[in-house]
PDB file of N, CA and C in Angstrom:
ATOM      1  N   UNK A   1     -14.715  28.283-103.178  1.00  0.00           N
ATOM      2  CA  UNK A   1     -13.627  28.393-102.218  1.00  0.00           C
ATOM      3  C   UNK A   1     -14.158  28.558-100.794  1.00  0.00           C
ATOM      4  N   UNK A   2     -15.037  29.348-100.948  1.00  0.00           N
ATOM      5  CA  UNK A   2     -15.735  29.620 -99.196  1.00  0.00           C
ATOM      6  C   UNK A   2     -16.391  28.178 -98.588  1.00  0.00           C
ATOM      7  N   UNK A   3     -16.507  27.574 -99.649  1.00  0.00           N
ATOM      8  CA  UNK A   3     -17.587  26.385 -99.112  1.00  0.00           C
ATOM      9  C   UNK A   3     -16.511  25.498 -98.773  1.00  0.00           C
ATOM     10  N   UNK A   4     -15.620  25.288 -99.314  1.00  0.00           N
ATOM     11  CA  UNK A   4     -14.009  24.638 -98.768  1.00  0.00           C
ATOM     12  C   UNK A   4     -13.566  24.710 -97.416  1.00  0.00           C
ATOM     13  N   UNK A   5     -13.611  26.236 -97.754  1.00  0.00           N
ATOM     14  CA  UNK A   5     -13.411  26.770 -95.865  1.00  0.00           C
ATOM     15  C   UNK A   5     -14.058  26.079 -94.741  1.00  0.00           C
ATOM     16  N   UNK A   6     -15.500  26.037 -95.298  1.00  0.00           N
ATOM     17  CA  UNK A   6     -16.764  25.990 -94.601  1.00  0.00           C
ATOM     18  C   UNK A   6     -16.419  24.579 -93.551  1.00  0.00           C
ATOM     19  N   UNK A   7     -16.326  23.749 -94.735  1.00  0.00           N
ATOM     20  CA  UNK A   7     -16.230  22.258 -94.646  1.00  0.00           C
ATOM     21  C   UNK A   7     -15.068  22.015 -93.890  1.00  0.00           C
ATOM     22  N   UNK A   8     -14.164  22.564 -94.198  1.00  0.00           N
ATOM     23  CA  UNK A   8     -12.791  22.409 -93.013  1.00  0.00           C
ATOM     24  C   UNK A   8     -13.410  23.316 -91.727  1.00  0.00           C
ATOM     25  N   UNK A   9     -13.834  24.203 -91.566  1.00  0.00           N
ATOM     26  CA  UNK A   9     -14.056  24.445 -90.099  1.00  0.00           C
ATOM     27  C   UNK A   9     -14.876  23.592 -89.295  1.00  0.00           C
ATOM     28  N   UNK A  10     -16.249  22.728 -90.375  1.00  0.00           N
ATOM     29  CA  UNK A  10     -16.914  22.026 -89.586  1.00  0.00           C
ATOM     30  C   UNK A  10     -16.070  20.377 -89.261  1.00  0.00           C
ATOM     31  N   UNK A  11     -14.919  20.446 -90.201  1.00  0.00           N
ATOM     32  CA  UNK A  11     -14.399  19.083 -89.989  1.00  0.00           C
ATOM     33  C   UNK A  11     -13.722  19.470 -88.642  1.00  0.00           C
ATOM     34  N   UNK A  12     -12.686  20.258 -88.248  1.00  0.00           N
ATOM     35  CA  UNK A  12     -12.457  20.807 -87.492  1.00  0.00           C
ATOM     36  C   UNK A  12     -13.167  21.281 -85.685  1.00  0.00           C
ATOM     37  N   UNK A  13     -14.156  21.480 -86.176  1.00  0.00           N
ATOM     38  CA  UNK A  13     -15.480  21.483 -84.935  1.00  0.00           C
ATOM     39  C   UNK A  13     -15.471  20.275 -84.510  1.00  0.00           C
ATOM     40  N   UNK A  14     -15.816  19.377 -85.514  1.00  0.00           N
ATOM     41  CA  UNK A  14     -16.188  18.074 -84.672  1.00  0.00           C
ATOM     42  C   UNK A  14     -15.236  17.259 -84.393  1.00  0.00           C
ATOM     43  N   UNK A  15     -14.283  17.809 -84.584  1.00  0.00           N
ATOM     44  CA  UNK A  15     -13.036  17.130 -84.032  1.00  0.00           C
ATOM     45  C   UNK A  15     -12.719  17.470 -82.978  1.00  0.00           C
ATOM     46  N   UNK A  16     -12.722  18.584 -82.513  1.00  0.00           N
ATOM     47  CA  UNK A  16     -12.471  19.497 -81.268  1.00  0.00           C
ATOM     48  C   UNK A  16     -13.468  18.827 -80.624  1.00  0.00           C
ATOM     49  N   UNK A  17     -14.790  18.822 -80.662  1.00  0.00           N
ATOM     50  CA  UNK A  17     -15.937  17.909 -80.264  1.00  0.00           C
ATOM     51  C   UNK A  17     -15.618  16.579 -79.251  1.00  0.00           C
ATOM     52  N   UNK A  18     -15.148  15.481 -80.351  1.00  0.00           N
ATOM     53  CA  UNK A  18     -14.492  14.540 -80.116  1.00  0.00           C
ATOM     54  C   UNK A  18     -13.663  14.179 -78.711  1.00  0.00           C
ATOM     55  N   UNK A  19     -12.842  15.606 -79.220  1.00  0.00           N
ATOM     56  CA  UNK A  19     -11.547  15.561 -78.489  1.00  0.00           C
ATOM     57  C   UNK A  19     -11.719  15.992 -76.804  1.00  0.00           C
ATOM     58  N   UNK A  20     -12.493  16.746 -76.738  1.00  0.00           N
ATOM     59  CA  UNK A  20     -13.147  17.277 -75.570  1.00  0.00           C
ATOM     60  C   UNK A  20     -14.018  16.409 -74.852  1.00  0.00           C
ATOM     61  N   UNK A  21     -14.722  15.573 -75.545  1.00  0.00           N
ATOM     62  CA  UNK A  21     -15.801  14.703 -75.113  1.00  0.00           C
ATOM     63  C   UNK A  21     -14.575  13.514 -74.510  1.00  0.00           C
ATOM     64  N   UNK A  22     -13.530  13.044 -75.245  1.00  0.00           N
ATOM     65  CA  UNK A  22     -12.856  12.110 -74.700  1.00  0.00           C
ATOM     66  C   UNK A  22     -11.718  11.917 -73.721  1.00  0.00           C
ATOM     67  N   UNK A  23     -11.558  13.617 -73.978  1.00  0.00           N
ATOM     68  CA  UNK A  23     -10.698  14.413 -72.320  1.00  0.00           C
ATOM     69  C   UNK A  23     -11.678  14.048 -71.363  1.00  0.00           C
ATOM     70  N   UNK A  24     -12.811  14.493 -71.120  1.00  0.00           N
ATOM     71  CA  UNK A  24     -13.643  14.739 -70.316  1.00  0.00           C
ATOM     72  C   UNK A  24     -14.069  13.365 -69.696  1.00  0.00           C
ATOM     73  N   UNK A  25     -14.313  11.966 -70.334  1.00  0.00           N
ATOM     74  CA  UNK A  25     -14.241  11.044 -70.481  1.00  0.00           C
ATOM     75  C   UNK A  25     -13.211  10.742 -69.183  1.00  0.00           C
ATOM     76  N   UNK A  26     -12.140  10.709 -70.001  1.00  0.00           N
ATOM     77  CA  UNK A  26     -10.896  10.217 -68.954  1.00  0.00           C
ATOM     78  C   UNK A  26     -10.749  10.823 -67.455  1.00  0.00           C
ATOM     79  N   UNK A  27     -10.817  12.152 -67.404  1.00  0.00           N
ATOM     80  CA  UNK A  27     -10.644  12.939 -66.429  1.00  0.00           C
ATOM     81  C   UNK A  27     -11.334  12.347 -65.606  1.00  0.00           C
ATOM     82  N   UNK A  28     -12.873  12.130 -65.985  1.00  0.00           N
ATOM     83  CA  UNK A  28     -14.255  11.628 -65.196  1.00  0.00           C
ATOM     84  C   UNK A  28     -13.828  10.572 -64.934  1.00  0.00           C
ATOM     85  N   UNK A  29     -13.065   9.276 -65.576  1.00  0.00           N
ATOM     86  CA  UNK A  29     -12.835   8.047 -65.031  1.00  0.00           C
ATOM     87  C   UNK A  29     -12.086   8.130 -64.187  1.00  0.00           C
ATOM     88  N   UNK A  30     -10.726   9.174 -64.168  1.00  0.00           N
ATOM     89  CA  UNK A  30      -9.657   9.465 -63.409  1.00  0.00           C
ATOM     90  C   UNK A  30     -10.176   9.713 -62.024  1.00  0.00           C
ATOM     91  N   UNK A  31     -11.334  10.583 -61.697  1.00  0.00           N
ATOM     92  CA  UNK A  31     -12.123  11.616 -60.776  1.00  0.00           C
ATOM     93  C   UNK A  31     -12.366   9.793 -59.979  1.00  0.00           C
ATOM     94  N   UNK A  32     -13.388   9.675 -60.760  1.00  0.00           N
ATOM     95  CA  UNK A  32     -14.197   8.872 -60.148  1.00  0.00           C
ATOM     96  C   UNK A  32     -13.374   7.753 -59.351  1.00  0.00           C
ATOM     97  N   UNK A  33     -12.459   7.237 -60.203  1.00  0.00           N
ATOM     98  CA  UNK A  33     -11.429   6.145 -59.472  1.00  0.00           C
ATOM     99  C   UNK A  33     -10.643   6.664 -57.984  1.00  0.00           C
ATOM    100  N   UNK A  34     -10.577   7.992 -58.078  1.00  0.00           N
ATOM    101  CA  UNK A  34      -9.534   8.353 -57.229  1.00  0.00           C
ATOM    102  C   UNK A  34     -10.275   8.710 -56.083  1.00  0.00           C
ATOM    103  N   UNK A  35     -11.534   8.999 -56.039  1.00  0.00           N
ATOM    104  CA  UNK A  35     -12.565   9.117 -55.107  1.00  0.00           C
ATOM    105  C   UNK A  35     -13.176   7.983 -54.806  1.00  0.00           C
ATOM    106  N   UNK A  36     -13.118   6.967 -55.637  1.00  0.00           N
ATOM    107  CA  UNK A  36     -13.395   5.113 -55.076  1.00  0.00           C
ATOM    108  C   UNK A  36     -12.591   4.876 -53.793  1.00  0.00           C
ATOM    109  N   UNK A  37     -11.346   5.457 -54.703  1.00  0.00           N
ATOM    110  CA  UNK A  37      -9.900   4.557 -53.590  1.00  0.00           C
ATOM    111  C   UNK A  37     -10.000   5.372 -52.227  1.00  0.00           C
ATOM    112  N   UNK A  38     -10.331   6.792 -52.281  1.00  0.00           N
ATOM    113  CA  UNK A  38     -10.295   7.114 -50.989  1.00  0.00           C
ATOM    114  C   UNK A  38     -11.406   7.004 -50.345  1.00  0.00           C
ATOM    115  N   UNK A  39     -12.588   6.599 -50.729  1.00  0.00           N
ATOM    116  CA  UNK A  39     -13.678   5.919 -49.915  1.00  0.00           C
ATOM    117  C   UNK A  39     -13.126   4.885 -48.878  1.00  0.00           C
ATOM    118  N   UNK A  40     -13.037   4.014 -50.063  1.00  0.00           N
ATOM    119  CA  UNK A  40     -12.326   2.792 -49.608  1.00  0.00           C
ATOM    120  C   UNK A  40     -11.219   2.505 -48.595  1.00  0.00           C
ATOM    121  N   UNK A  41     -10.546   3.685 -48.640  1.00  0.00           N
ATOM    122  CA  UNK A  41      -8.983   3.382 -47.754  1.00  0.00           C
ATOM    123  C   UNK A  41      -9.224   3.731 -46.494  1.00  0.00           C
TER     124      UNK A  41
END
């Protein structure tokens, strides 16, 4: 039963993982674009 647990928290981790890495992702594309355009303008 504990090892059940185990395995759902690490499925869980790397999902959070994921999920963070692909927030971070966007935000950074978001950042970066919006600091292009005001170079630019």
């Amino acid at each position: 039963m504990e090892l059940h647990i185990l395995e759902h928290s690490l499925k869980v981790a790397s999902i959070e993982k994921e999920g963070i890495q692909i927030c971070t992702h966007f935000a950074f594309n978001f950042f970066f674009s919006y600091v292009l355009k005001m170079c630019s303008s």
